[in-house]
C-alpha atoms as a PDB file:
ATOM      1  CA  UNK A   1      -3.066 102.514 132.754  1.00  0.00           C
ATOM      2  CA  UNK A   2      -4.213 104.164 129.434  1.00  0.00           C
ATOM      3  CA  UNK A   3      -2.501 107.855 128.846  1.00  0.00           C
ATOM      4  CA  UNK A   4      -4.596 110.130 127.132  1.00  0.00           C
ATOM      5  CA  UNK A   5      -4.265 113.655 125.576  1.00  0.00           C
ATOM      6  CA  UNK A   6      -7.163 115.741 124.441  1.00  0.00           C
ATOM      7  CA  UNK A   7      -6.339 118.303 122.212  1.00  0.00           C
ATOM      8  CA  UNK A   8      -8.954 121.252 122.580  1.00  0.00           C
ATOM      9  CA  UNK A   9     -10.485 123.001 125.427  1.00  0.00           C
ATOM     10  CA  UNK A  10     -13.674 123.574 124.082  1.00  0.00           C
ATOM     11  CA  UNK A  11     -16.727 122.290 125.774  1.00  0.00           C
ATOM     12  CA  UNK A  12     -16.607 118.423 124.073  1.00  0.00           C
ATOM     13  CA  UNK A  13     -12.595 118.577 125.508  1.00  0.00           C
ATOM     14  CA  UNK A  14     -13.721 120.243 128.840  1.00  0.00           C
ATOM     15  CA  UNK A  15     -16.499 117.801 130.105  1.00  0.00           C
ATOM     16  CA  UNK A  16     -13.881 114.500 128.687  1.00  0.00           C
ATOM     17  CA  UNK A  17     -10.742 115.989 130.714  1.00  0.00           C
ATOM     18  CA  UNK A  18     -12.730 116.082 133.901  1.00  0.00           C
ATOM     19  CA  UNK A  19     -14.499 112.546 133.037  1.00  0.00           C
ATOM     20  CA  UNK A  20     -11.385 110.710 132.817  1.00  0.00           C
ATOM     21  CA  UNK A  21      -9.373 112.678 135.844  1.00  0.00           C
ATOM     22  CA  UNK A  22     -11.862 110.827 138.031  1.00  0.00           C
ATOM     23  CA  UNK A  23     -11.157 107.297 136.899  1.00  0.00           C
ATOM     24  CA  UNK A  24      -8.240 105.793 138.280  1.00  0.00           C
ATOM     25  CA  UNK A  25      -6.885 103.426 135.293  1.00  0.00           C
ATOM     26  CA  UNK A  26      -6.390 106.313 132.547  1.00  0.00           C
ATOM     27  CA  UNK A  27      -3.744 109.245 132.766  1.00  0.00           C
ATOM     28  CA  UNK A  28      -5.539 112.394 131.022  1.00  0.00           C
ATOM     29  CA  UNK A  29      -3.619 115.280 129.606  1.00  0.00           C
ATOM     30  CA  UNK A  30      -5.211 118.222 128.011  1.00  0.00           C
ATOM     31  CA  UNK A  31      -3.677 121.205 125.892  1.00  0.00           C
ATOM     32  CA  UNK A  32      -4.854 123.724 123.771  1.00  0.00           C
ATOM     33  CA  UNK A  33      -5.253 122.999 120.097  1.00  0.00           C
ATOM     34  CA  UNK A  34      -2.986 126.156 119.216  1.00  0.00           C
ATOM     35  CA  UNK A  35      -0.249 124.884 121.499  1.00  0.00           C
ATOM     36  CA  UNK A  36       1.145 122.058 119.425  1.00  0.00           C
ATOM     37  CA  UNK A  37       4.987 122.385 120.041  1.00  0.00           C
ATOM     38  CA  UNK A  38       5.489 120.237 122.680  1.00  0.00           C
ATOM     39  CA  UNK A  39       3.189 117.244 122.182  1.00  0.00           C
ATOM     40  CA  UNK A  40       3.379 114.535 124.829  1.00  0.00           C
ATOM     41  CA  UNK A  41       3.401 110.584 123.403  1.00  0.00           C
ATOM     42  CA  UNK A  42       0.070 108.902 124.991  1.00  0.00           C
ATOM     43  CA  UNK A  43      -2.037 105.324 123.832  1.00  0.00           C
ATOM     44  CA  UNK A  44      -4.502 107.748 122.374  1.00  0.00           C
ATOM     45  CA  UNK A  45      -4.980 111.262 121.090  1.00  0.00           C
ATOM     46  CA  UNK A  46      -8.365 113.017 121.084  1.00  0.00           C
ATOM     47  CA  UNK A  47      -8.673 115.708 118.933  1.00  0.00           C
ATOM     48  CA  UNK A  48     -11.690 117.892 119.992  1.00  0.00           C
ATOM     49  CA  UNK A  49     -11.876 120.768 117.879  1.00  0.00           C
ATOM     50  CA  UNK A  50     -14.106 122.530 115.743  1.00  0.00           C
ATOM     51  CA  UNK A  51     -14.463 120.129 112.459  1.00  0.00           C
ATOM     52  CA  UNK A  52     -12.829 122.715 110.026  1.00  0.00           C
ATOM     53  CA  UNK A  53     -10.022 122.624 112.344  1.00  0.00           C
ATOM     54  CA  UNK A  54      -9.281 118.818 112.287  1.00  0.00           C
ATOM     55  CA  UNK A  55      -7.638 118.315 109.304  1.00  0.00           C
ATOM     56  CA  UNK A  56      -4.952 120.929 110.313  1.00  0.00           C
ATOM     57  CA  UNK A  57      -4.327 119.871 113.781  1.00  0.00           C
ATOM     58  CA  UNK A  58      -4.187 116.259 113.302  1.00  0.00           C
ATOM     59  CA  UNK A  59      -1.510 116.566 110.365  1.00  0.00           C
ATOM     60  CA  UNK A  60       1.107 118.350 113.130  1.00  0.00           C
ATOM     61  CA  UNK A  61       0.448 115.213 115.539  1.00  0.00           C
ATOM     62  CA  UNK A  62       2.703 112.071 115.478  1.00  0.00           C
ATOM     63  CA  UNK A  63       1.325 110.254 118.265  1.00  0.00           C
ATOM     64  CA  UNK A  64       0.492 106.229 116.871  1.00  0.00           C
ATOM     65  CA  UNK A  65      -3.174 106.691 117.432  1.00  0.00           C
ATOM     66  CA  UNK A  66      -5.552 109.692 116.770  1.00  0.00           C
ATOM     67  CA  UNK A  67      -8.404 109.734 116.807  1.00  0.00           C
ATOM     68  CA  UNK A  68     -11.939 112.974 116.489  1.00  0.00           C
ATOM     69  CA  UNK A  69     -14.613 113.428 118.237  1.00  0.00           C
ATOM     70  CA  UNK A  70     -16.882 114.636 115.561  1.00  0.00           C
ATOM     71  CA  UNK A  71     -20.158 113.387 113.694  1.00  0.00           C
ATOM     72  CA  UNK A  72     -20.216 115.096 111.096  1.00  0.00           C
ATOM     73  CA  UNK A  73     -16.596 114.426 109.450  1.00  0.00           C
ATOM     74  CA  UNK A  74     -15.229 111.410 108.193  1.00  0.00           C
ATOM     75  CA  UNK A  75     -12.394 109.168 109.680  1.00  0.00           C
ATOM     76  CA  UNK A  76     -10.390 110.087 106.472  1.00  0.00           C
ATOM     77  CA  UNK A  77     -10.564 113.635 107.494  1.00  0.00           C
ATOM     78  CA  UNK A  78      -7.516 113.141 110.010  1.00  0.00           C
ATOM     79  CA  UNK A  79      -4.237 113.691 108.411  1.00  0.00           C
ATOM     80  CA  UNK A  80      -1.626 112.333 111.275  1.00  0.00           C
ATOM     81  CA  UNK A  81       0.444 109.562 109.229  1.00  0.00           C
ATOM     82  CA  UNK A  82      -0.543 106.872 111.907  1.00  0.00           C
ATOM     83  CA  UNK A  83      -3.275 105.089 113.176  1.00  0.00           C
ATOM     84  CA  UNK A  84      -7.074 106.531 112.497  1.00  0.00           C
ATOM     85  CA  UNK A  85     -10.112 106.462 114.785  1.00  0.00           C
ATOM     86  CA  UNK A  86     -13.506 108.429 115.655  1.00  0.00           C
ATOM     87  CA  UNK A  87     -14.612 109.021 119.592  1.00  0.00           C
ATOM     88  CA  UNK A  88     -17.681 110.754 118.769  1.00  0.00           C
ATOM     89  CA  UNK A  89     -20.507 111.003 121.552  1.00  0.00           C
ATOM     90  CA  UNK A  90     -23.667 111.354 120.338  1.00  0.00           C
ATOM     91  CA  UNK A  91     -25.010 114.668 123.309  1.00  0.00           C
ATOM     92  CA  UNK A  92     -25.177 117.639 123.502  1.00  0.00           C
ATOM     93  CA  UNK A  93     -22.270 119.578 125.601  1.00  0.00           C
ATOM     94  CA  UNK A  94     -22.524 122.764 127.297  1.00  0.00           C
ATOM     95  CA  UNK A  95     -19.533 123.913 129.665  1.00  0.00           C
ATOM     96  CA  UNK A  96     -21.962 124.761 132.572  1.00  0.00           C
ATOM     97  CA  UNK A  97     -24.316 122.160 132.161  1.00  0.00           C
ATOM     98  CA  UNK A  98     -22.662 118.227 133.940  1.00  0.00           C
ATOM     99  CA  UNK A  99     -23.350 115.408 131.908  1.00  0.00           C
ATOM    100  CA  UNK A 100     -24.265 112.069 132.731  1.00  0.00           C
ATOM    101  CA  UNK A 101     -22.001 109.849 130.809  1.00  0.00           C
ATOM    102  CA  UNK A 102     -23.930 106.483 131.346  1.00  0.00           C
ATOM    103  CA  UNK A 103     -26.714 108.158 128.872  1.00  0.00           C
ATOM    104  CA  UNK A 104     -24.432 108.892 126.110  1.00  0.00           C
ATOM    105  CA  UNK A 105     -24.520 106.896 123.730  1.00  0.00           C
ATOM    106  CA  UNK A 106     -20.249 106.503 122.118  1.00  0.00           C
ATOM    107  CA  UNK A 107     -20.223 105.632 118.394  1.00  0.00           C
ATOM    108  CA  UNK A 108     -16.372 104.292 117.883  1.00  0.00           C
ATOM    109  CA  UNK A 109     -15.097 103.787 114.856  1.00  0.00           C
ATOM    110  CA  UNK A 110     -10.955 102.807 113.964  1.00  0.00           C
ATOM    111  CA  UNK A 111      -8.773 101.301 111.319  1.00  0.00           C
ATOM    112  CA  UNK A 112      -8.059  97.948 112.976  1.00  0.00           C
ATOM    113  CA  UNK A 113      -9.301  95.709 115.588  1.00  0.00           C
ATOM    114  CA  UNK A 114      -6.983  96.372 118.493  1.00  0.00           C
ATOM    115  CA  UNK A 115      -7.304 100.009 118.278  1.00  0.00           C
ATOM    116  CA  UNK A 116     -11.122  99.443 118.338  1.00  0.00           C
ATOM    117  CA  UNK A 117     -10.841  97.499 121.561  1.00  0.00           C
ATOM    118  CA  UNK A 118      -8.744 100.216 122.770  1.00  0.00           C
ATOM    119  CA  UNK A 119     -11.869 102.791 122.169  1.00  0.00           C
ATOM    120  CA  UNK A 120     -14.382 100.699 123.600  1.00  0.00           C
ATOM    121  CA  UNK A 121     -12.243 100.117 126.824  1.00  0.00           C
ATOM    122  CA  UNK A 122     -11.877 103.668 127.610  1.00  0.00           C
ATOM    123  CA  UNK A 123     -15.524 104.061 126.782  1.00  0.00           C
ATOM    124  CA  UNK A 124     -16.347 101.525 129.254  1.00  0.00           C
ATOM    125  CA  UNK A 125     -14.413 103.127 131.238  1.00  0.00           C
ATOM    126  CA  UNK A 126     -16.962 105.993 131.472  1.00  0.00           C
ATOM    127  CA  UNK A 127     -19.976 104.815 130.251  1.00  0.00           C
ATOM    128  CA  UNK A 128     -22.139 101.848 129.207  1.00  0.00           C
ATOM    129  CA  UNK A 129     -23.889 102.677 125.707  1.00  0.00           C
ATOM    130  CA  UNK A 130     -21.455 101.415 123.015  1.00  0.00           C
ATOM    131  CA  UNK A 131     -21.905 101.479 119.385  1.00  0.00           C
ATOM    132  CA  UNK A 132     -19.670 100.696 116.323  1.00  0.00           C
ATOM    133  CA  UNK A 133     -20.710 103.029 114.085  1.00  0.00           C
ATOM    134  CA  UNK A 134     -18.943 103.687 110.452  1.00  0.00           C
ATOM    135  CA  UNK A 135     -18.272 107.243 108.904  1.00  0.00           C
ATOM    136  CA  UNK A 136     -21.373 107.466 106.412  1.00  0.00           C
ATOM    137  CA  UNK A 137     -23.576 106.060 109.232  1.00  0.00           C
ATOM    138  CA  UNK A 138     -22.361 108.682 111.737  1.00  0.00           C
ATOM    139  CA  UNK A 139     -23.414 111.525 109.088  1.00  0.00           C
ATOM    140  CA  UNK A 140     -26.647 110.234 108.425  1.00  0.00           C
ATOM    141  CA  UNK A 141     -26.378 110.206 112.288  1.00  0.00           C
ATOM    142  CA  UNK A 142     -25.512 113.429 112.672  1.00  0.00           C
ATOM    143  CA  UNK A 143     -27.920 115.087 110.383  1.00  0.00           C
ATOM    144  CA  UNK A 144     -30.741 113.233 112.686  1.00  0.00           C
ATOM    145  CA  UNK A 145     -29.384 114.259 115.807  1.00  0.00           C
ATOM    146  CA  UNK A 146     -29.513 118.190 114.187  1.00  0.00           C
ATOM    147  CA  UNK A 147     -33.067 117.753 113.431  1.00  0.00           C
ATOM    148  CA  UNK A 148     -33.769 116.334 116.943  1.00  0.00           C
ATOM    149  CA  UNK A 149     -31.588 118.188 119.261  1.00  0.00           C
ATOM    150  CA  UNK A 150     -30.651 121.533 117.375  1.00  0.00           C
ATOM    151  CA  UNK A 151     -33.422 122.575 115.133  1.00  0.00           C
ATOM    152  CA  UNK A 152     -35.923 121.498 117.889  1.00  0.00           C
ATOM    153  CA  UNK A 153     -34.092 123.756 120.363  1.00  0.00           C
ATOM    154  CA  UNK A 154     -34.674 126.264 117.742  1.00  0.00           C
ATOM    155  CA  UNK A 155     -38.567 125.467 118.531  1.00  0.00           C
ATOM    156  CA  UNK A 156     -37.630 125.970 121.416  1.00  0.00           C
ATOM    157  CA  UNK A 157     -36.439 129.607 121.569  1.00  0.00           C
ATOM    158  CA  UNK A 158     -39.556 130.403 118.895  1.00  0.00           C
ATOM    159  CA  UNK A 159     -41.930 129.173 121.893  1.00  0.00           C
ATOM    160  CA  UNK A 160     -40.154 131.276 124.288  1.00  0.00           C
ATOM    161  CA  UNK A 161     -40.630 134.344 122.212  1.00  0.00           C
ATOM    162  CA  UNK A 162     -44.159 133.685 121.687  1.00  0.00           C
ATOM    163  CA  UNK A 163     -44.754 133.347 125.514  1.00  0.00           C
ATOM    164  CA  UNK A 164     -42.188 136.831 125.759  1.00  0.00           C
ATOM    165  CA  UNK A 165     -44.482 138.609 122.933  1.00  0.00           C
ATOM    166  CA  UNK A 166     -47.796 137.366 125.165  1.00  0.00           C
ATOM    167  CA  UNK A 167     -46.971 137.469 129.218  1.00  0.00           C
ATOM    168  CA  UNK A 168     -47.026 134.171 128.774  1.00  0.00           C
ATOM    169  CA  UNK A 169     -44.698 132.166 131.001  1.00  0.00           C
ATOM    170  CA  UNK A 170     -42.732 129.539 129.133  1.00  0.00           C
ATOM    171  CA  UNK A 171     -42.528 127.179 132.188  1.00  0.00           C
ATOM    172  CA  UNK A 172     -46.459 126.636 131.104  1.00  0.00           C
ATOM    173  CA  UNK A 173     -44.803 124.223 128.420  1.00  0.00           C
ATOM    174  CA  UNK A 174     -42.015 122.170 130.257  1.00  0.00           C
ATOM    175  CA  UNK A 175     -44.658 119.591 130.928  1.00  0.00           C
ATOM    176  CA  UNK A 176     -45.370 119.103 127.182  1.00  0.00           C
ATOM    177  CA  UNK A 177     -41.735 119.429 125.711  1.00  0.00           C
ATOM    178  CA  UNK A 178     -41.182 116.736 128.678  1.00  0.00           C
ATOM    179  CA  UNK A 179     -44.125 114.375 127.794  1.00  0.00           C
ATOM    180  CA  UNK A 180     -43.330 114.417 123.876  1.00  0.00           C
ATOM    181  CA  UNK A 181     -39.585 113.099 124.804  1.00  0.00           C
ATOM    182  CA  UNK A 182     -40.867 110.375 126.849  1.00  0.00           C
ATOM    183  CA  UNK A 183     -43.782 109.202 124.720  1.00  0.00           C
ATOM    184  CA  UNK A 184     -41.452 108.329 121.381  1.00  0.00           C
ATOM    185  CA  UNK A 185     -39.374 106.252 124.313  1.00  0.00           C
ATOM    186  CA  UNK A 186     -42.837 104.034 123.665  1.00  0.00           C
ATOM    187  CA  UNK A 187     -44.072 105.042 120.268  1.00  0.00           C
ATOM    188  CA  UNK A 188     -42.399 105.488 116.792  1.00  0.00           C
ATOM    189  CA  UNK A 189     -42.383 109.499 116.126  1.00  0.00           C
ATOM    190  CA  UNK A 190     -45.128 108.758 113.236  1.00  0.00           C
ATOM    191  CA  UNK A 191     -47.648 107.482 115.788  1.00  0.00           C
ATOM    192  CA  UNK A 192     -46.728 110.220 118.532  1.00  0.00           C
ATOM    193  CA  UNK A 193     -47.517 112.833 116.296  1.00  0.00           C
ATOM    194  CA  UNK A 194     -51.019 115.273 117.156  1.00  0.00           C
ATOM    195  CA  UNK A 195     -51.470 118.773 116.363  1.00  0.00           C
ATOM    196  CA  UNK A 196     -53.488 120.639 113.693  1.00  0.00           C
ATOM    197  CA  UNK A 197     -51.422 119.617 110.771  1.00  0.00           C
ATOM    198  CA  UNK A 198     -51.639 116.322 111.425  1.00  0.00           C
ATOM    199  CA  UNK A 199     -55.764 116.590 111.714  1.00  0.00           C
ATOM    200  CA  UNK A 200     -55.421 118.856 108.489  1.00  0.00           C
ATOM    201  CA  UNK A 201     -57.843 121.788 110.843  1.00  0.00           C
ATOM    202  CA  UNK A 202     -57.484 124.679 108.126  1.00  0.00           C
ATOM    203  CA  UNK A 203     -59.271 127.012 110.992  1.00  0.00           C
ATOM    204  CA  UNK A 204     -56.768 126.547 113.607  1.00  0.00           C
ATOM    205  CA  UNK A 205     -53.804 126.525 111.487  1.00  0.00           C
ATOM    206  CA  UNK A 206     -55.025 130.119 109.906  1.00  0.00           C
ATOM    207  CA  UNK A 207     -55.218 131.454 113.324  1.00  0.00           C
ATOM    208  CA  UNK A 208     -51.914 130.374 113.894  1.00  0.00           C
ATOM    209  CA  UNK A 209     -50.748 131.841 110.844  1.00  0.00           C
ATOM    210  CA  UNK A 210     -52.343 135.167 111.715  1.00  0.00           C
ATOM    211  CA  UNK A 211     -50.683 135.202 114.693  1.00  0.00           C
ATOM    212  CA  UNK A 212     -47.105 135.302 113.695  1.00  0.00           C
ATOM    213  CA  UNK A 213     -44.698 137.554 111.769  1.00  0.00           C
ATOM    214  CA  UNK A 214     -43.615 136.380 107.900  1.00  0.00           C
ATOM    215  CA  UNK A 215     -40.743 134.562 108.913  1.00  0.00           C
ATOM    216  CA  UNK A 216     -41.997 132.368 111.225  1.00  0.00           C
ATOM    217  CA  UNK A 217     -45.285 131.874 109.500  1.00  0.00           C
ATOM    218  CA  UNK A 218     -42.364 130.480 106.448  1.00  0.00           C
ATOM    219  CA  UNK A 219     -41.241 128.163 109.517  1.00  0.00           C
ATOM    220  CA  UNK A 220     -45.061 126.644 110.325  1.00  0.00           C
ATOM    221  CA  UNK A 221     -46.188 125.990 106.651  1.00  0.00           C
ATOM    222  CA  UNK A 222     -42.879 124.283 105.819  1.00  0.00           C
ATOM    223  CA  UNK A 223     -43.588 122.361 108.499  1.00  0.00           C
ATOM    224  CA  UNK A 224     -47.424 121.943 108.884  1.00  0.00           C
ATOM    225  CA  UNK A 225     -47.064 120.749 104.946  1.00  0.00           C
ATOM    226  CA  UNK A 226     -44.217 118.428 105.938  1.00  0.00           C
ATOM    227  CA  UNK A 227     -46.433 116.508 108.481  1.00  0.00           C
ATOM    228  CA  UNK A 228     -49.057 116.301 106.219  1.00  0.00           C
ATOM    229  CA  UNK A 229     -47.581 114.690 103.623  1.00  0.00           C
ATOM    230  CA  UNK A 230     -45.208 112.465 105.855  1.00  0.00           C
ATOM    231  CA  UNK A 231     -41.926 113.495 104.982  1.00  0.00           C
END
C-alpha cells in the first residue's frame, strides 16, 4: 500500500484525489494548501498548487518525499529539506470535465532511482503513458503544450465570436477543429498545414483582414506572416 497526500484542492488536486480513491493499493489523503498544521507522514507528497505558491508550501512540509505537479517550474523550486521529485501530467484539467487517465501522458522526474520507481509505480497505477522527463525538457515542454492547448483554445473563443458577430453557429466548425487534431496523429504539423497564408492568396487574406476589428487583425498577420516564413 502506497499513502499519499495531495496538498491543494484545485482542479490538478481534485481529479488525482478521486483517481487514486478508486485504486485499491494506494491510501490518498487530501488537504488544503492553507491548512498546513497538522501534516500527516505518507510515501509521497503531491503538492498541487498554483506554481508561485510552491516554493512556500513545500518549505513548511517535512514529509521524506515531495514532490509538484507543475511544468513550468523546476525540481529545484521545492524547498522541503528532503527528497525532490516532479508528478507533472501533461492535460488539461477542468473540475467538471472527467479525464481519462490512460491518455495522459506523466513526465516523472526525482533525485534518485528508488524514488523514481516509486513515481512510475503510482503512475502505473493509473495510467499507461510514462515518460522521464528532466526540468529544462519539461519547460520547453510546457511552452509547447501552451501553444497547442492554450493559445489554440484562444482560437478557439476568437472563432466563436466570429460565428456570435455573424448568426453563425460554431458547431459548423467541430468537424474541422476535430479533423486538424487527428490528421497531425499522421502528418508532421509542417505538412498538415493549408489555408491562405500558407498559399500566400493576398485577396483572401485582405478580405479577412477587412473583416475583423484592429486587434484581431494584429492576431492574423502575426500569424499569417509566421506561416509564411516557417517559424
Amino acid at each position: 500500500m502506497i499513502s499519499v497526500l495531495i496538498v491543494g484542492k484545485g482542479n490538478v488536486g481534485t481529479h488525482l484525489y478521486n483517481v487514486f480513491l478508486k485504486v485499491d493499493n494506494i491510501k490518498v489523503t487530501q488537504i488544503n494548501s492553507r491548512k498546513l498544521k497538522n501534516i500527516p507522514t505518507t510515501d509521497v507528497t503531491i503538492i498541487a498548487v498554483s506554481d508561485d505558491a510552491i516554493a512556500d508550501v513545500s518549505s513548511k512540509i517535512k514529509n521524506p518525499f515531495v514532490v509538484h505537479t507543475s511544468g513550468a517550474c523546476s525540481i529545484n523550486e521545492l524547498k522541503n529539506p528532503t527528497s525532490k521529485g516532479v508528478f507533472y501530467m501533461l492535460q488539461t484539467f477542468s473540475k467538471e470535465k472527467k479525464v481519462n487517465f490512460n491518455e495522459v501522458p506523466f513526465c516523472l522526474e526525482a533525485e534518485n532511482k528508488n524514488d523514481k520507481q516509486l513515481l512510475k509505480e503510482i503512475a502505473n497505477l493509473i495510467g499507461q503513458k510514462i515518460y522521464s522527463i528532466n526540468s529544462d525538457q519539461r519547460k520547453a515542454l510546457h511552452v509547447a503544450a501552451v501553444f497547442v492547448n492554450n493559445f489554440t483554445n484562444h482560437m478557439y473563443k476568437i472563432g466563436n465570436d466570429l460565428c456570435n458577430e455573424h448568426l453563425v453557429p460554431f458547431e459548423i466548425l467541430q468537424p474541422l477543429i476535430k479533423e486538424t487534431a487527428l490528421k497531425i496523429e499522421t502528418l508532421a504539423p509542417e505538412k498538415a498545414q493549408t489555408g491562405p497564408a500558407i498559399r500566400n492568396d493576398k485577396k483572401t487574406i485582405k478580405n479577412h483582414l477587412d473583416l475583423l476589428n484592429k486587434e484581431k487583425q494584429k492576431i492574423y498577420k502575426i500569424i499569417t506572416k509566421s506561416i509564411q516564413n516557417g517559424n
